[in-house]
Protein backbone atom coordinates (compact mmCIF):
# COMPACT_ATOMS: atom_id res chain seq x y z
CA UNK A 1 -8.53 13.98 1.13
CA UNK A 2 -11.26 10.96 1.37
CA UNK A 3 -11.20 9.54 5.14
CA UNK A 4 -10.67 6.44 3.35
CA UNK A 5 -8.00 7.58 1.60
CA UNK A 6 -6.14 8.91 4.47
CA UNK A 7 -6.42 6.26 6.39
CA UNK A 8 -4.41 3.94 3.37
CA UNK A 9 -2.12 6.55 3.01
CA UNK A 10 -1.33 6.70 7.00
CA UNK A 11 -1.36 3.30 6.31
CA UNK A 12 1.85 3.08 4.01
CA UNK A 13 3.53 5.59 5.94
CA UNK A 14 3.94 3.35 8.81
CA UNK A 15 5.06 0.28 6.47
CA UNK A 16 7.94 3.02 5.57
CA UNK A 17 8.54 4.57 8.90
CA UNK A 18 8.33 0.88 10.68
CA UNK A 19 10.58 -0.83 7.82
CA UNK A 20 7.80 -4.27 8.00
CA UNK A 21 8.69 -4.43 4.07
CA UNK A 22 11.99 -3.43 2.63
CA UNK A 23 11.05 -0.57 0.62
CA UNK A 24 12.96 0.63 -2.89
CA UNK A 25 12.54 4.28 -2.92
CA UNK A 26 13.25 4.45 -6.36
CA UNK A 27 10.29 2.37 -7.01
CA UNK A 28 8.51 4.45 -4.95
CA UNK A 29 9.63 7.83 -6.82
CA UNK A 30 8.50 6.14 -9.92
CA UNK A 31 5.25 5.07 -9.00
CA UNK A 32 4.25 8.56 -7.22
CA UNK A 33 6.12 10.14 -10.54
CA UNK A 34 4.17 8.26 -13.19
CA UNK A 35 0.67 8.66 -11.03
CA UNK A 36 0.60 4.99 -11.08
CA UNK A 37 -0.89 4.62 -7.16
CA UNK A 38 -4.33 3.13 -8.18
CA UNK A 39 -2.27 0.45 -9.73
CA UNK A 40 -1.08 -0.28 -6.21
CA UNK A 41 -4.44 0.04 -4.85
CA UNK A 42 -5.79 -2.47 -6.87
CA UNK A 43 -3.31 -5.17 -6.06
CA UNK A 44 -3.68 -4.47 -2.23
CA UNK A 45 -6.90 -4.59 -2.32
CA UNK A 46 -6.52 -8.10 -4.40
CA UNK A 47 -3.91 -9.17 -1.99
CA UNK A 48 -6.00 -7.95 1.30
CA UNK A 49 -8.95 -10.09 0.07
CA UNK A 50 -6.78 -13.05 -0.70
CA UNK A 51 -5.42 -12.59 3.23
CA UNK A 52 -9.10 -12.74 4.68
CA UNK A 53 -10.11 -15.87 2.46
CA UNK A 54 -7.16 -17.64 4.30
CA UNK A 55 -7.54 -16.06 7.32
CA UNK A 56 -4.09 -14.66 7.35
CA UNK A 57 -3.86 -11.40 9.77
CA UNK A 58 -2.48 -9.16 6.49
């Protein structure tokens, strides 16, 4: 695995363990299911950058 991706994937595993988002596993399932992750990246990434413009501590 790519230290980068590691580090985003250690990342959503402590939104999960931590409960900061209320999580739909079934959503989840589907996404891992379907292979439909880089979808996910993509708006993170879009919603990360967005958080740094405003200077919001994402």
């Amino acid at each position: 695995m790519k230290p980068l991706t590691a580090k985003k994937v250690i990342g959503f595993r402590n939104i999960l363990v931590h409960t900061y988002l209320d999580v739909n596993t079934n959503i989840v399932l589907k996404i891992l299911k379907e292979r439909k992750y880089h979808n996910i990246l993509k708006i993170a990434l879009k919603i990360l950058k967005y958080a740094h413009e405003k200077k919001i501590d994402p």
